[in-house]
PDB file of N, CA and C in Angstrom:
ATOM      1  N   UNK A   1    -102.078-109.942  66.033  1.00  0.00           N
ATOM      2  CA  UNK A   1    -101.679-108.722  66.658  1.00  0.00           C
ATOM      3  C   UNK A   1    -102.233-107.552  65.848  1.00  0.00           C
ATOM      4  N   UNK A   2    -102.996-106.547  66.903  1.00  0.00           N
ATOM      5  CA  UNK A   2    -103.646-105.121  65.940  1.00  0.00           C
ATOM      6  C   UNK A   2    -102.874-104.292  66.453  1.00  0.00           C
ATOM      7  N   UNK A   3    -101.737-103.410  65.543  1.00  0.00           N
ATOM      8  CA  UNK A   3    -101.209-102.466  65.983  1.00  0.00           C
ATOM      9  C   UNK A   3    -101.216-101.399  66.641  1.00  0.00           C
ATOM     10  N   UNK A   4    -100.951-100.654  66.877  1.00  0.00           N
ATOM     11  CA  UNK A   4    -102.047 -99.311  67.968  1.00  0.00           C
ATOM     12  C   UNK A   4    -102.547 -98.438  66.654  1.00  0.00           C
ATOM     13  N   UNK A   5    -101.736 -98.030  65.740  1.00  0.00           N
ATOM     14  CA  UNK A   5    -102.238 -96.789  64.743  1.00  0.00           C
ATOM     15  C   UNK A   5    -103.165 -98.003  63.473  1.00  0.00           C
ATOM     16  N   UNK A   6    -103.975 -98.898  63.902  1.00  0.00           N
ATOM     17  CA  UNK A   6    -104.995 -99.567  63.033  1.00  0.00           C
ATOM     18  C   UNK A   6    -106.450 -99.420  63.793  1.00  0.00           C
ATOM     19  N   UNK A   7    -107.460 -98.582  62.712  1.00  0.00           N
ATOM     20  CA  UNK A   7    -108.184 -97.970  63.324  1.00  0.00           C
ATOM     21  C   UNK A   7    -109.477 -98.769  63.074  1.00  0.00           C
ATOM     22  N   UNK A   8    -110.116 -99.897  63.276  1.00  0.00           N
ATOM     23  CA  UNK A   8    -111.063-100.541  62.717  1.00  0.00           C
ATOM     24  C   UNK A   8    -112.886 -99.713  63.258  1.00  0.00           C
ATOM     25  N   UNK A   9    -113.702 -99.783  63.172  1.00  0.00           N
ATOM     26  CA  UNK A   9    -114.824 -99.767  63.620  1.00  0.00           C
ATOM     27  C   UNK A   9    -115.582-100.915  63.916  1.00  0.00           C
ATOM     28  N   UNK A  10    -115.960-101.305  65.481  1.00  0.00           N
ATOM     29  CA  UNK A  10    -116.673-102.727  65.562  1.00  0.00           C
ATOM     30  C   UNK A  10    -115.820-104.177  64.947  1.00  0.00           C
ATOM     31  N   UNK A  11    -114.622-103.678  65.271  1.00  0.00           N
ATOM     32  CA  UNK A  11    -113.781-104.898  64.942  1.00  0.00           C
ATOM     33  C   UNK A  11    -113.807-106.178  65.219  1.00  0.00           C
ATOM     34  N   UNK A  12    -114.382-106.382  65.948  1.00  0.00           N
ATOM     35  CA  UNK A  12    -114.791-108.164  66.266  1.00  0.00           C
ATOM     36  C   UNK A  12    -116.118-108.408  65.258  1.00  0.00           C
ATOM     37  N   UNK A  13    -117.027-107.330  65.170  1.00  0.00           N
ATOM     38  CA  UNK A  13    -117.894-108.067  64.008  1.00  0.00           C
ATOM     39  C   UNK A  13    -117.211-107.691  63.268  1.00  0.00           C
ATOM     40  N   UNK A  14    -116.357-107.133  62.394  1.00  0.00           N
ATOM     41  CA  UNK A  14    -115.727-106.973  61.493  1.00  0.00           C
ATOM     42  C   UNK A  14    -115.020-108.255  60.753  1.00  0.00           C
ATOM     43  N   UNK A  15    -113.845-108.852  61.950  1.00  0.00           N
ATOM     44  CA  UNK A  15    -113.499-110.111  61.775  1.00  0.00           C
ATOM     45  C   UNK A  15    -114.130-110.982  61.566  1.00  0.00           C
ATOM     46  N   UNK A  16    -115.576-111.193  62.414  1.00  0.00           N
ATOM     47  CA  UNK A  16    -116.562-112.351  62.341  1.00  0.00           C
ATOM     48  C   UNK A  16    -117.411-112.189  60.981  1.00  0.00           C
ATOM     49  N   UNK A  17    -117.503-111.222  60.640  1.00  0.00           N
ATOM     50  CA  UNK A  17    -118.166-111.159  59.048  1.00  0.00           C
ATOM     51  C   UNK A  17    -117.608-111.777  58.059  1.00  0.00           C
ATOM     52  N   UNK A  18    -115.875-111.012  58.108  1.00  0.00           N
ATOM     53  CA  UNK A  18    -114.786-111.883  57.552  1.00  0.00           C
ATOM     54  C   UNK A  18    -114.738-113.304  57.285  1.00  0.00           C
ATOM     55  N   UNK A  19    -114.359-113.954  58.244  1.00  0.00           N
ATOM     56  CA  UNK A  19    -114.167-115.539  58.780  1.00  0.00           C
ATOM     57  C   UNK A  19    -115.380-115.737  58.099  1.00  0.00           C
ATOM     58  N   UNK A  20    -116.779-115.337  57.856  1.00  0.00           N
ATOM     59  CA  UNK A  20    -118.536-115.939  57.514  1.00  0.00           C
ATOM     60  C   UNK A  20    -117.762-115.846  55.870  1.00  0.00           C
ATOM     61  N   UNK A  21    -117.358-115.005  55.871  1.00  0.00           N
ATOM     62  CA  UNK A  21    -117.169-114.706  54.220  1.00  0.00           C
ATOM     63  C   UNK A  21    -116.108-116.262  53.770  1.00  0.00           C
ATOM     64  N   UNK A  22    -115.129-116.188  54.466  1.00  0.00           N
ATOM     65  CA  UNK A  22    -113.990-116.710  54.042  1.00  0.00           C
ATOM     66  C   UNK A  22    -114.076-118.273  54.404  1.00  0.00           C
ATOM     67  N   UNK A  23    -114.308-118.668  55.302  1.00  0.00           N
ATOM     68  CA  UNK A  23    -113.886-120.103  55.864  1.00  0.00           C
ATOM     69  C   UNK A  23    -114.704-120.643  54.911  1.00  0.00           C
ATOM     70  N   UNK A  24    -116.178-120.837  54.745  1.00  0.00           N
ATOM     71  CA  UNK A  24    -117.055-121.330  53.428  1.00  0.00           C
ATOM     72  C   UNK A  24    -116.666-121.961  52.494  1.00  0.00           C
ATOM     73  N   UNK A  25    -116.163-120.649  51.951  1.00  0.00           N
ATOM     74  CA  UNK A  25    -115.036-120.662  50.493  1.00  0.00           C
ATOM     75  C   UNK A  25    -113.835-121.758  50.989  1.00  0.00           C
ATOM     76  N   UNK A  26    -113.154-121.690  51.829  1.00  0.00           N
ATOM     77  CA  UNK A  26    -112.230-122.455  51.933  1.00  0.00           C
ATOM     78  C   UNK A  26    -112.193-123.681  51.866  1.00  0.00           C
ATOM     79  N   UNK A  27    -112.894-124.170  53.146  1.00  0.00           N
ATOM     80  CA  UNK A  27    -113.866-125.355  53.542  1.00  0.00           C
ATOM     81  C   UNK A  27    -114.351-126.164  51.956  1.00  0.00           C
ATOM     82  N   UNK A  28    -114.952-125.218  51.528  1.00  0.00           N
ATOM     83  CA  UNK A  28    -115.661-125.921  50.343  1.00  0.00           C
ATOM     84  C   UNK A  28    -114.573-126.536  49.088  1.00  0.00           C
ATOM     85  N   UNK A  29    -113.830-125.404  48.787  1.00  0.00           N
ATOM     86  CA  UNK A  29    -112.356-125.899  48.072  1.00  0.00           C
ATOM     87  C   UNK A  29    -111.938-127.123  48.753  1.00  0.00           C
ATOM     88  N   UNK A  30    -111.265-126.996  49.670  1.00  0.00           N
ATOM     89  CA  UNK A  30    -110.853-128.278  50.429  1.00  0.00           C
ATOM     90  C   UNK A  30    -111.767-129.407  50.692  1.00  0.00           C
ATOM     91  N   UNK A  31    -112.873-129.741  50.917  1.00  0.00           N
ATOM     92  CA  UNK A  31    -113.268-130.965  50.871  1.00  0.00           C
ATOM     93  C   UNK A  31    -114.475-130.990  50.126  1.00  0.00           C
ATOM     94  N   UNK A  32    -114.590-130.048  49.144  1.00  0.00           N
ATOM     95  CA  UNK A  32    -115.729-130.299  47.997  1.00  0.00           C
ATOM     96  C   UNK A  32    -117.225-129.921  48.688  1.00  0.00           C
ATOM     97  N   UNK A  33    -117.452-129.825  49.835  1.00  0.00           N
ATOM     98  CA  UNK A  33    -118.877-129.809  50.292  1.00  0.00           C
ATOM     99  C   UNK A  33    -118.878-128.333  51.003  1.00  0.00           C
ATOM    100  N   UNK A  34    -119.987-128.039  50.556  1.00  0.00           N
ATOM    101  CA  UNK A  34    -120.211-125.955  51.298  1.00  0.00           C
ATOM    102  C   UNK A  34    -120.901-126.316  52.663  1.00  0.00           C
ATOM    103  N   UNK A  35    -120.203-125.905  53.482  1.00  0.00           N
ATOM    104  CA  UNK A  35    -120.488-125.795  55.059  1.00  0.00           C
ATOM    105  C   UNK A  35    -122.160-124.880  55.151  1.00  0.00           C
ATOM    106  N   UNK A  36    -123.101-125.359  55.749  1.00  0.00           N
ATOM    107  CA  UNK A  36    -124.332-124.498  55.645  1.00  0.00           C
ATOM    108  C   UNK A  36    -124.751-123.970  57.201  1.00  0.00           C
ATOM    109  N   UNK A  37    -123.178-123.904  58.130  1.00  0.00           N
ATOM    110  CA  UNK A  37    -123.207-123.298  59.274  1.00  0.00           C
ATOM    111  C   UNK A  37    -121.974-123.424  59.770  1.00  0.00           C
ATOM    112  N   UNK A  38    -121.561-122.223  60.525  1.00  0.00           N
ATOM    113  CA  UNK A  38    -120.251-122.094  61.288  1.00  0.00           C
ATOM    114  C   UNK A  38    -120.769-122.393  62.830  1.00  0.00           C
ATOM    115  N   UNK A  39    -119.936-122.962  63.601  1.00  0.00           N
ATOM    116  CA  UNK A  39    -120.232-123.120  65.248  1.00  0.00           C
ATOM    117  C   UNK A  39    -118.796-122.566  66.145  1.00  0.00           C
ATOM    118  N   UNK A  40    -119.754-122.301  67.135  1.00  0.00           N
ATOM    119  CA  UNK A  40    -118.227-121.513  68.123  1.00  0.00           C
ATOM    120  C   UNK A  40    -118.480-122.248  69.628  1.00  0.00           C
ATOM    121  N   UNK A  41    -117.685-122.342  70.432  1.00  0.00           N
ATOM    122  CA  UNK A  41    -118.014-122.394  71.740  1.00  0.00           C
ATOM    123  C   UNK A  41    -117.203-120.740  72.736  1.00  0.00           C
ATOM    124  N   UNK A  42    -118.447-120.777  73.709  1.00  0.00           N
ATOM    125  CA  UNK A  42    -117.471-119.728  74.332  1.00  0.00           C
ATOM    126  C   UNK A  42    -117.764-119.782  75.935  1.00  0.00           C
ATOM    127  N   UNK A  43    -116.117-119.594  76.601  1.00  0.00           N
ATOM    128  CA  UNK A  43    -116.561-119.933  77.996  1.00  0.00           C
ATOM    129  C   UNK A  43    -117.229-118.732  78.495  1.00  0.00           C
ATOM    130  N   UNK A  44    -118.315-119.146  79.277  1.00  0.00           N
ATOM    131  CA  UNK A  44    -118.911-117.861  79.621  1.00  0.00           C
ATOM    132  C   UNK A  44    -118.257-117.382  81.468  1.00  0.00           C
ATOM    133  N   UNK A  45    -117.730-118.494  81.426  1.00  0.00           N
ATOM    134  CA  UNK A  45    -117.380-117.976  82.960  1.00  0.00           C
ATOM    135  C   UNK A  45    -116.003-116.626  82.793  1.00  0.00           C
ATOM    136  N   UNK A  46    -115.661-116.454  81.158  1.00  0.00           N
ATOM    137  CA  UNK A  46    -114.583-115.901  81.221  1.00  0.00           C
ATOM    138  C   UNK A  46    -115.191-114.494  80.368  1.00  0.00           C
ATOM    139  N   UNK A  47    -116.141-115.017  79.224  1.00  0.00           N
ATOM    140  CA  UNK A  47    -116.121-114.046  77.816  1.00  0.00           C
ATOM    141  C   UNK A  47    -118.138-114.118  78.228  1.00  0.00           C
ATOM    142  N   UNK A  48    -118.747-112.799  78.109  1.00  0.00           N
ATOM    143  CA  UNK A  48    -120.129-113.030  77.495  1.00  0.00           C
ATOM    144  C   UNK A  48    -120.821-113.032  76.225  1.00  0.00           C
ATOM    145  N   UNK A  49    -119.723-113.261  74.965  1.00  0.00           N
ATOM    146  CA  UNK A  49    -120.162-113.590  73.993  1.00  0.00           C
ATOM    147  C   UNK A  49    -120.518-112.544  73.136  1.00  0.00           C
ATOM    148  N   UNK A  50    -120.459-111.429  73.549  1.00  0.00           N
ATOM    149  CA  UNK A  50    -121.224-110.135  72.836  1.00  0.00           C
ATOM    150  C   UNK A  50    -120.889-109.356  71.659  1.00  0.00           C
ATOM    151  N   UNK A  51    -119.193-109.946  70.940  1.00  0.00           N
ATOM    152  CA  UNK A  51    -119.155-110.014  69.517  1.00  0.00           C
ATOM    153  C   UNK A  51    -119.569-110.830  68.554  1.00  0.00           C
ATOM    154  N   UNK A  52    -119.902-111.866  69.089  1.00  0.00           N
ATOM    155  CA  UNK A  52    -120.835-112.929  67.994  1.00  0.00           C
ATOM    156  C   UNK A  52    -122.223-112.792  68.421  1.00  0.00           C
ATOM    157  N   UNK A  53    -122.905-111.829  69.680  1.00  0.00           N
ATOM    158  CA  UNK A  53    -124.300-111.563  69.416  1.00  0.00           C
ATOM    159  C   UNK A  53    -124.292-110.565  68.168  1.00  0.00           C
ATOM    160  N   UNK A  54    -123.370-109.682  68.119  1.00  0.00           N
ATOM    161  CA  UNK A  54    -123.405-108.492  68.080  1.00  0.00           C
ATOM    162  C   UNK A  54    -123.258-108.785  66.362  1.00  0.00           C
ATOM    163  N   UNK A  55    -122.620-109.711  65.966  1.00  0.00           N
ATOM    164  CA  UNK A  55    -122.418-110.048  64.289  1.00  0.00           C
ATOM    165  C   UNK A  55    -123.308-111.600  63.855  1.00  0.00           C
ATOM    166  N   UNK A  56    -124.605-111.060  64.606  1.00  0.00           N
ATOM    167  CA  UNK A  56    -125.417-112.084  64.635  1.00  0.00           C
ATOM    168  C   UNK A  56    -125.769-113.662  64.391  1.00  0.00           C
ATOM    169  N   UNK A  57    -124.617-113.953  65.451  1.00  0.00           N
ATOM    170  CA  UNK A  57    -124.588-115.474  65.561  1.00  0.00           C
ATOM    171  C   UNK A  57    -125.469-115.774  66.628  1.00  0.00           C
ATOM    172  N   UNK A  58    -126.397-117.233  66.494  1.00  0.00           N
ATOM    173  CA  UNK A  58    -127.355-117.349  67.327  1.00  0.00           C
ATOM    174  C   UNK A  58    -126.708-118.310  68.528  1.00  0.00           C
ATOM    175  N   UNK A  59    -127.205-118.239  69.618  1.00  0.00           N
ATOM    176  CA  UNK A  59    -126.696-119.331  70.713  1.00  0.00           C
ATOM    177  C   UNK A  59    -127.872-120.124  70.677  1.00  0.00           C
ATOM    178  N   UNK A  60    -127.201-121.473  70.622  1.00  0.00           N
ATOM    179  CA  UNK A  60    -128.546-122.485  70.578  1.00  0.00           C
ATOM    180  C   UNK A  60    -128.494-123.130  71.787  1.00  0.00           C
ATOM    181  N   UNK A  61    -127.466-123.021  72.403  1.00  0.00           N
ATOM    182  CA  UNK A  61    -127.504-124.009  74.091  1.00  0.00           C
ATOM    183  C   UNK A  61    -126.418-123.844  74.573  1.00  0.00           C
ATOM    184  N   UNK A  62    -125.905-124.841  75.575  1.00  0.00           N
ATOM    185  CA  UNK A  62    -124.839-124.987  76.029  1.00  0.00           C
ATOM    186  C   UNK A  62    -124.168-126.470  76.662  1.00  0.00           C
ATOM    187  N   UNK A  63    -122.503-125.988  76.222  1.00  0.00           N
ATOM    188  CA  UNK A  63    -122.303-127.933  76.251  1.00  0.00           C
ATOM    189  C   UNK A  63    -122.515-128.061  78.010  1.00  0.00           C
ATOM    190  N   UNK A  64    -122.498-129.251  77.903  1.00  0.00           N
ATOM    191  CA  UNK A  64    -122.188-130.225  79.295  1.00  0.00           C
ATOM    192  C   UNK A  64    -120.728-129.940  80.184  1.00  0.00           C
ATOM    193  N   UNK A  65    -119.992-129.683  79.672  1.00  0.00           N
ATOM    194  CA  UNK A  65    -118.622-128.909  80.379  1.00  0.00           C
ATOM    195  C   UNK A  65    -117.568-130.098  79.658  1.00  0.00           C
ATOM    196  N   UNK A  66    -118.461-131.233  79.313  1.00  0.00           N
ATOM    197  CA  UNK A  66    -117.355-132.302  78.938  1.00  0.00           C
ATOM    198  C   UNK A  66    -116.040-132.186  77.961  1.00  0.00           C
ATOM    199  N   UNK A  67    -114.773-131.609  78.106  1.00  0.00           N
ATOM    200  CA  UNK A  67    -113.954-132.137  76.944  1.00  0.00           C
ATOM    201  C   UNK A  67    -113.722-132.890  76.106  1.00  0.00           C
ATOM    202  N   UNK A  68    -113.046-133.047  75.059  1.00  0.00           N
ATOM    203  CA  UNK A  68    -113.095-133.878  74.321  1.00  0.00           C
ATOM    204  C   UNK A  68    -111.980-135.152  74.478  1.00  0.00           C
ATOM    205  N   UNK A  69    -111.029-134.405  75.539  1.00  0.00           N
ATOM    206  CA  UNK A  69    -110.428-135.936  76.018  1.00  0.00           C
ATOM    207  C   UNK A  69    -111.160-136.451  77.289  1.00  0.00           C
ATOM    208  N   UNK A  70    -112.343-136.468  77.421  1.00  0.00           N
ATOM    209  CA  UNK A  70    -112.675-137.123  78.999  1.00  0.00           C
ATOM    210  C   UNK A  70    -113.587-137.794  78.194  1.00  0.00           C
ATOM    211  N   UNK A  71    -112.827-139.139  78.072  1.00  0.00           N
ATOM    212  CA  UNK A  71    -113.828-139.999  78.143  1.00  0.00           C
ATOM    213  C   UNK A  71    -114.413-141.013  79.130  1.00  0.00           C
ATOM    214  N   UNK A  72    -114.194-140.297  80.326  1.00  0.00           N
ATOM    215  CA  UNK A  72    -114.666-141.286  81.827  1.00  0.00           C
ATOM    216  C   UNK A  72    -115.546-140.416  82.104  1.00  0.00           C
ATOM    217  N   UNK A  73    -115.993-139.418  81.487  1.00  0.00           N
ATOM    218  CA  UNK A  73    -116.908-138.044  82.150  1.00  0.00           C
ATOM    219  C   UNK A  73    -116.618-137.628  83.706  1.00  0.00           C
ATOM    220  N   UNK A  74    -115.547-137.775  84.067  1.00  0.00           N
ATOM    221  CA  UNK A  74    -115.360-137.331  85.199  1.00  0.00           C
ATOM    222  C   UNK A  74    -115.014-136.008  85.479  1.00  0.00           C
ATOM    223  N   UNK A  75    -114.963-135.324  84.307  1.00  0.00           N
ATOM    224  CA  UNK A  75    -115.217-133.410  84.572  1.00  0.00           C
ATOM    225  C   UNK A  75    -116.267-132.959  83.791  1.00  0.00           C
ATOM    226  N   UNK A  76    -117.478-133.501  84.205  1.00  0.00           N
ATOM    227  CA  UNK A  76    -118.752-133.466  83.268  1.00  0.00           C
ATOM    228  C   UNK A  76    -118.942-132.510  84.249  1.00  0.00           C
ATOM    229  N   UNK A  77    -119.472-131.206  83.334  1.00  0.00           N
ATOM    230  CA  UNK A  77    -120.138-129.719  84.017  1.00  0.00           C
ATOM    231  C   UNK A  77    -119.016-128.847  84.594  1.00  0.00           C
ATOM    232  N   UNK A  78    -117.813-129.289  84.416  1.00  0.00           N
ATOM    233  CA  UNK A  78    -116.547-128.273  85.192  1.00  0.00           C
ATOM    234  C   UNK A  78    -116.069-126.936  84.076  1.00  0.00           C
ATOM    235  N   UNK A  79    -116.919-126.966  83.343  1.00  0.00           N
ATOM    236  CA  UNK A  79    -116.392-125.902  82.325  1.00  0.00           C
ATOM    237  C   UNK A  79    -117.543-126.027  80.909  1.00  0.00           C
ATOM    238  N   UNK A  80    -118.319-125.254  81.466  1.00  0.00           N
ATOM    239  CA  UNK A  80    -119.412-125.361  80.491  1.00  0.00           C
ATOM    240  C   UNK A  80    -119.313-124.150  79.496  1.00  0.00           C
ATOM    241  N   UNK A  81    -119.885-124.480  78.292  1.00  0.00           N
ATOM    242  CA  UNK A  81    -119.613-123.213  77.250  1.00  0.00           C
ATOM    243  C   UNK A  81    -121.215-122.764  76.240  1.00  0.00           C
ATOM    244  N   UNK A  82    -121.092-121.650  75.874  1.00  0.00           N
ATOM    245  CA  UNK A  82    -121.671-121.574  75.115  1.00  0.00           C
ATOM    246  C   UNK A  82    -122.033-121.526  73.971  1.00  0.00           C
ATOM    247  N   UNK A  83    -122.971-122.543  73.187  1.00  0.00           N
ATOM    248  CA  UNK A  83    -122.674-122.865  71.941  1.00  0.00           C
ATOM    249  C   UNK A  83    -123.504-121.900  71.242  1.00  0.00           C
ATOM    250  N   UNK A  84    -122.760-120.963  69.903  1.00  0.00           N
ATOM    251  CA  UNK A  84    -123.113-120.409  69.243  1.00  0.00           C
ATOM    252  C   UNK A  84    -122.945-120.985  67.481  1.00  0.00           C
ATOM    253  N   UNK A  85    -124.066-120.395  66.630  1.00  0.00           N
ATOM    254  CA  UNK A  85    -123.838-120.755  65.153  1.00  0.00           C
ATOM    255  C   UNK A  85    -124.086-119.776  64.433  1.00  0.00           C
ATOM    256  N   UNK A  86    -123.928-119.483  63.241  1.00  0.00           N
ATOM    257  CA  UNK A  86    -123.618-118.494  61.925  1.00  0.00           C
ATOM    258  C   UNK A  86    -124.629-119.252  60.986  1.00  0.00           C
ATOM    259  N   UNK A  87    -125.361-119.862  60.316  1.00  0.00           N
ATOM    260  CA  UNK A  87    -126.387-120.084  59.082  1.00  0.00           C
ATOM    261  C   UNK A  87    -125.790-119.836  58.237  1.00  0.00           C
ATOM    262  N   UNK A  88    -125.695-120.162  56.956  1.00  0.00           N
ATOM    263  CA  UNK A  88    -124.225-119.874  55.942  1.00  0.00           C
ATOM    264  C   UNK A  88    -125.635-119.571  54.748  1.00  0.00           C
ATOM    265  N   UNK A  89    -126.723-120.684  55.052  1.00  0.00           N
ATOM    266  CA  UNK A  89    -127.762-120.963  53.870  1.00  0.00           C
ATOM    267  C   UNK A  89    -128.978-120.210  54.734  1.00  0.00           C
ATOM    268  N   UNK A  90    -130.212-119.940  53.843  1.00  0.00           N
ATOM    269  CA  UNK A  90    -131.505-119.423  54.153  1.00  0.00           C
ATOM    270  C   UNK A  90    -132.001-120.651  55.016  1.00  0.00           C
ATOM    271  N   UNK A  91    -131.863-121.804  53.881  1.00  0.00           N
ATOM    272  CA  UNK A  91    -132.697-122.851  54.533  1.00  0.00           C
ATOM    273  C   UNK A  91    -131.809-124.235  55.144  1.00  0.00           C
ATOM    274  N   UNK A  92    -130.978-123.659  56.465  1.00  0.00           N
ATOM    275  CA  UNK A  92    -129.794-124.232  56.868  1.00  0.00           C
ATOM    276  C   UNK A  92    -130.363-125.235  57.510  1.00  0.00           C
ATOM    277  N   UNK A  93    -131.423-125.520  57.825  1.00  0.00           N
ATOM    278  CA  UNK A  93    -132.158-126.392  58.909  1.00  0.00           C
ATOM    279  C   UNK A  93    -132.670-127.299  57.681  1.00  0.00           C
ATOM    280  N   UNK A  94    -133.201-127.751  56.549  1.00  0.00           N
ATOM    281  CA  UNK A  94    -133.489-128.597  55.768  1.00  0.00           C
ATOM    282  C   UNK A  94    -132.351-129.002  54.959  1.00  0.00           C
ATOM    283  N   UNK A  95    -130.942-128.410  54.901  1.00  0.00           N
ATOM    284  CA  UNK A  95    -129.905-128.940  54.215  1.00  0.00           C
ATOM    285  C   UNK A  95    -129.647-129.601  55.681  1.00  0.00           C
ATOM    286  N   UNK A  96    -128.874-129.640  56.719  1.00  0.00           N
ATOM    287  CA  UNK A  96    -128.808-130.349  57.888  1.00  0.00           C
ATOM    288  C   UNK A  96    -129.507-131.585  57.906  1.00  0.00           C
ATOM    289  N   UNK A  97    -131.016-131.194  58.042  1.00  0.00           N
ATOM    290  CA  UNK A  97    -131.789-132.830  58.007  1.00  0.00           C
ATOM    291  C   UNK A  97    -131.637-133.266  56.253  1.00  0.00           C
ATOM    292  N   UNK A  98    -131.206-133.204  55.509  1.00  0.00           N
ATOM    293  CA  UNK A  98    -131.181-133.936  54.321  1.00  0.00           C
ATOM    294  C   UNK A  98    -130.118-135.135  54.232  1.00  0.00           C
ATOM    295  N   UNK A  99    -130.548-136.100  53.848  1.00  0.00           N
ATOM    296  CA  UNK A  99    -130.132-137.494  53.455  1.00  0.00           C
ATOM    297  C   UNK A  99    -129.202-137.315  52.305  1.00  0.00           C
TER     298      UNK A  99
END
């Protein structure tokens, strides 16, 4: 909840800078390994995404609509989203493919 007399500027990238700053750190405390990307989904039939363009998270695609309890795929494409990511590292794409 943001109160009415809290005056932020660009407050959704504000938060999303935040969360880039913070979850990392957390993540990494808690299970020892530094996350080298954040991921979001967002429904687009509802939201167009334009605080995580806007705090430069990239969209790399979009899911299949499938939930994660359908495992008969029988609401495959009924709610498709868009998948966005954050890069935590420069070279987030060679820590990913590393063994």
């Amino acid at each position: 909840m943001i109160l009415p007399w809290v005056q932020v500027k660009n407050l959704a990238s504000s938060v999303l800078a935040l969360a880039g700053r913070v979850v990392p750190r957390d993540w990494e405390t808690q299970y020892g390994i530094p996350p080298v990307l954040l991921e979001t989904l967002v429904d687009t039939a509802r939201y167009r995404g334009t605080c995580y363009q806007a705090a430069n998270w990239l969209q790399v695609g979009t899911t299949t609509g499938r939930g994660r309890q359908d495992r008969d795929h029988a609401r495959q494409g009924a709610a498709p989203k868009a998948i966005y990511v954050l890069p935590l590292l420069p070279g987030f794409r060679e820590a990913l493919l590393a063994e």
